[in-house]
C-alpha atoms as a PDB file:
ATOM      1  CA  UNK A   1     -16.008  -4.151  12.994  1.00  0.00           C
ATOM      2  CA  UNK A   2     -15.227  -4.776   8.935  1.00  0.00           C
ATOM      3  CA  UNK A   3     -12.019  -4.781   7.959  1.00  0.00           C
ATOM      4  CA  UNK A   4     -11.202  -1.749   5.571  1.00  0.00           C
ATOM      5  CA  UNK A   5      -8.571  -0.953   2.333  1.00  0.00           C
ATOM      6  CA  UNK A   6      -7.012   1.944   1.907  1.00  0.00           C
ATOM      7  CA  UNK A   7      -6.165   2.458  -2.394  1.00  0.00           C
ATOM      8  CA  UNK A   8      -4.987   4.500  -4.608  1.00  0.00           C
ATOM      9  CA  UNK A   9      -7.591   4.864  -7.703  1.00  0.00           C
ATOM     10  CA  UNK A  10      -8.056   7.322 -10.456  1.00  0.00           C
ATOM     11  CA  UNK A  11     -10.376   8.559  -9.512  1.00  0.00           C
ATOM     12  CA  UNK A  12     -10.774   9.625  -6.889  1.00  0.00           C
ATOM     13  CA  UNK A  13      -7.467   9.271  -5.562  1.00  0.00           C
ATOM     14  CA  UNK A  14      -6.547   7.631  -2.024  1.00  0.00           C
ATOM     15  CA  UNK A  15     -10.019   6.064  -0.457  1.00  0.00           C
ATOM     16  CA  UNK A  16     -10.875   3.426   2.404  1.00  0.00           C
ATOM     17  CA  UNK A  17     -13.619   1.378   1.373  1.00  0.00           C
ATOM     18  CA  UNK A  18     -14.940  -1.732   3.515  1.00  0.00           C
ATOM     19  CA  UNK A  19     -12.786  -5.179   2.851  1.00  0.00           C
ATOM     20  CA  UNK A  20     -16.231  -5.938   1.143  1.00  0.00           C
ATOM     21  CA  UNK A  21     -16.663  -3.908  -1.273  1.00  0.00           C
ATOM     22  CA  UNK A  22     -12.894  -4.069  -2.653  1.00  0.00           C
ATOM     23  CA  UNK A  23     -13.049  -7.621  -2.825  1.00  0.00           C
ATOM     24  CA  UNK A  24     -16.414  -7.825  -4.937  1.00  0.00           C
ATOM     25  CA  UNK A  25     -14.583  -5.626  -7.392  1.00  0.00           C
ATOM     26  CA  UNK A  26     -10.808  -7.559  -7.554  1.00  0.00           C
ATOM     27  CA  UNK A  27     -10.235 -10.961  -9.410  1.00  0.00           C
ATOM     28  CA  UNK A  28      -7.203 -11.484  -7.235  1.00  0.00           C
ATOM     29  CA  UNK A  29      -8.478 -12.307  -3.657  1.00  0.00           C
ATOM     30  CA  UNK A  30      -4.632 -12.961  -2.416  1.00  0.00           C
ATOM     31  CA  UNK A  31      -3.851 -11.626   1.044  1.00  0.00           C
ATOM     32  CA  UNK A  32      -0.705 -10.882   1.837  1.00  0.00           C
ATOM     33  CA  UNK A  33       1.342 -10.085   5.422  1.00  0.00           C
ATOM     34  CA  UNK A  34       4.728  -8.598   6.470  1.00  0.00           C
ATOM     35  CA  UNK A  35       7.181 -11.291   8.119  1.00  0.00           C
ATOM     36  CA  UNK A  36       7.315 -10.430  11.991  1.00  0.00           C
ATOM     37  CA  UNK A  37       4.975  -7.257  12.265  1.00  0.00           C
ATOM     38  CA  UNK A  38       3.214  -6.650  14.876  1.00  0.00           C
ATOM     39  CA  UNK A  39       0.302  -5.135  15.900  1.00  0.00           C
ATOM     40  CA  UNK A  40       2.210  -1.838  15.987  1.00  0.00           C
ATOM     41  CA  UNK A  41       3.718  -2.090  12.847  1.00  0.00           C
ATOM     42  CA  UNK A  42       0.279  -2.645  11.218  1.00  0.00           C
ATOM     43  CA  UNK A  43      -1.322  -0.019  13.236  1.00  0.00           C
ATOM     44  CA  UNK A  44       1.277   2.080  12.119  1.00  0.00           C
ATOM     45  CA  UNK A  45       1.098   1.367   8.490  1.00  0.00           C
ATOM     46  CA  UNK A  46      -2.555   1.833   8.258  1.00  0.00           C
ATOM     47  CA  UNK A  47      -2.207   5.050  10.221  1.00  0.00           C
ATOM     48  CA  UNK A  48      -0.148   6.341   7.354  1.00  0.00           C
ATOM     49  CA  UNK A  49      -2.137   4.915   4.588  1.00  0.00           C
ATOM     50  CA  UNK A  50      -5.200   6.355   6.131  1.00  0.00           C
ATOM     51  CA  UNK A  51      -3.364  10.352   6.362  1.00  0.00           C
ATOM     52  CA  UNK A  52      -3.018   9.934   2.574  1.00  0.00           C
ATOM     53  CA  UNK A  53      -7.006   9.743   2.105  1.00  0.00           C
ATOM     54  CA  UNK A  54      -7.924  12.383  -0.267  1.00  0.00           C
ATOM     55  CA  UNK A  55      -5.002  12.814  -2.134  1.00  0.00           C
ATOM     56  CA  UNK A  56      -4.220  12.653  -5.962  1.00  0.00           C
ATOM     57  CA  UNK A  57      -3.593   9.489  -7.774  1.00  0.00           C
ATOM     58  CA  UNK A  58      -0.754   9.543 -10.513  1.00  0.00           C
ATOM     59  CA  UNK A  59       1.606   6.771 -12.046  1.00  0.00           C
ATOM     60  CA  UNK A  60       3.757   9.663 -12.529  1.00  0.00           C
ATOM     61  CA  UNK A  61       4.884  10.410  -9.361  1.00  0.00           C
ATOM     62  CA  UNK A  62       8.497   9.809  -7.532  1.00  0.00           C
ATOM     63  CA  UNK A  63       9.390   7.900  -4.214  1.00  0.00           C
ATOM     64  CA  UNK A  64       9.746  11.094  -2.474  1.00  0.00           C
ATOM     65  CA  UNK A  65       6.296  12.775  -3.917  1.00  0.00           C
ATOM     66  CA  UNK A  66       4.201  12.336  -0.761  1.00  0.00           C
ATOM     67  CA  UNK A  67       1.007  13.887  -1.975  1.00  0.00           C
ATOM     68  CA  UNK A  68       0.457  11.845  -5.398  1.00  0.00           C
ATOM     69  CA  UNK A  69      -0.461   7.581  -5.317  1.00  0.00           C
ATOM     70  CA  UNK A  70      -0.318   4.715  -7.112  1.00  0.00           C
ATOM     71  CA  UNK A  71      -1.333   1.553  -5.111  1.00  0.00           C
ATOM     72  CA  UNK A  72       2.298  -0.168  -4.475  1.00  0.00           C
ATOM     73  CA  UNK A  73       3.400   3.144  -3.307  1.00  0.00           C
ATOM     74  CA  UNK A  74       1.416   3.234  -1.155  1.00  0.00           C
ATOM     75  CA  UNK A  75       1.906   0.546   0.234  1.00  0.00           C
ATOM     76  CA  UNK A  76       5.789   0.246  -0.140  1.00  0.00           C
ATOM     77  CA  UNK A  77       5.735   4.256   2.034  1.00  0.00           C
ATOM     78  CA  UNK A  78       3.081   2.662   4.364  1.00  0.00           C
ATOM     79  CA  UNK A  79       5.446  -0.012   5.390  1.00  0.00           C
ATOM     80  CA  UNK A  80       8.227   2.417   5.124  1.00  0.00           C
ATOM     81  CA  UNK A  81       6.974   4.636   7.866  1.00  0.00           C
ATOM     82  CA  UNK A  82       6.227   1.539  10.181  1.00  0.00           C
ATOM     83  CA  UNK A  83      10.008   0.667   9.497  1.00  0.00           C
ATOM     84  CA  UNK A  84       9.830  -1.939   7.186  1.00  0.00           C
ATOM     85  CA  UNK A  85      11.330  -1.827   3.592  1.00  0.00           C
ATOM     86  CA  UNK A  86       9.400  -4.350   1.306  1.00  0.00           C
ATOM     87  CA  UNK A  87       9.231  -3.783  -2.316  1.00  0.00           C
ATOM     88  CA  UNK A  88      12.061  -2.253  -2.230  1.00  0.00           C
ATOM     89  CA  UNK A  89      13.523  -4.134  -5.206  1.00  0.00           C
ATOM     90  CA  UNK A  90      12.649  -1.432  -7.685  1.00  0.00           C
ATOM     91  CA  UNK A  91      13.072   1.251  -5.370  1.00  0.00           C
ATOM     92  CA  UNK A  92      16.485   2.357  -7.064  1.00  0.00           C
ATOM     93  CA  UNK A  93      14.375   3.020 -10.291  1.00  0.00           C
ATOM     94  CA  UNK A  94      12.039   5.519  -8.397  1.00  0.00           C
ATOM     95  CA  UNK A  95       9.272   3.447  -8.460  1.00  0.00           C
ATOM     96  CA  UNK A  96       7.306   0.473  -7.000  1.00  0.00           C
ATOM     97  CA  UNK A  97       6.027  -2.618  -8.842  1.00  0.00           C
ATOM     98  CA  UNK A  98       2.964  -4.643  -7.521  1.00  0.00           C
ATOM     99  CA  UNK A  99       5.098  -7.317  -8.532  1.00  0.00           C
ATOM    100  CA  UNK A 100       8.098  -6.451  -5.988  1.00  0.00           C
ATOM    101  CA  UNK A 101       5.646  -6.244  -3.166  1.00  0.00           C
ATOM    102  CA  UNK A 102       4.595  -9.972  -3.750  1.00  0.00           C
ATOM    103  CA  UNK A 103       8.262 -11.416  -4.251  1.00  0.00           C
ATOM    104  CA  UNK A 104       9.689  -9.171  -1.294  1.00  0.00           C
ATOM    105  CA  UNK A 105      11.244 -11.972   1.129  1.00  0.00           C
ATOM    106  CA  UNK A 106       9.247 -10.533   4.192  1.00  0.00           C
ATOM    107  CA  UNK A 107       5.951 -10.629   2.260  1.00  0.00           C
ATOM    108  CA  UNK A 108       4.461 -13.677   3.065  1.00  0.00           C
ATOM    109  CA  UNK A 109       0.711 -14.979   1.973  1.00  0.00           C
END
């Protein structure tokens, strides 16, 4: 089984693609893992990303907005639902920086 990404793109919004195919189109091939998840937790992450398929993609969109993406919120609310709170740095600004995600002290790559 190939491993699969969910993202938030422009068009056309929230998509899974193969782990392929997104890396053939990034620069950045960094991987990056949440300090002391589990299976679960990453089961239960993905679940979440994967119910946002479909949906819009906007930078102008709040924390709470659960039916409009950008790619680190998506992440950041993935995580969130699983019960973990990384990038939340900038969450006090209403947003999510890619940034924040990276730095986050239980992101590890």
């Amino acid at each position: 089984m190939e491993l699969g990404v969910y993202e938030a793109l422009p068009r056309p919004g929230v998509v899974h693609q193969f782990a392929t195919k997104y890396w053939s189109t990034v620069d950045d091939e960094s991987q990056y893992y949440v300090k002391d998840a589990e299976d679960a937790d990453y089961k239960m992450a993905v679940a979440y990303a994967k119910s946002q398929v479909g949906d819009s993609y906007g930078l102008e969109t709040t924390l709470s907005n659960s039916s409009v993406w950008y790619c680190s919120k998506l992440v950041y609310k993935a995580w969130k639902d699983a019960g973990f709170s990384i990038g939340s740095l900038d969450e006090y600004a209403g947003v999510v920086l890619p940034s924040s995600l990276i730095i986050d002290v239980d992101t590890v790559s």
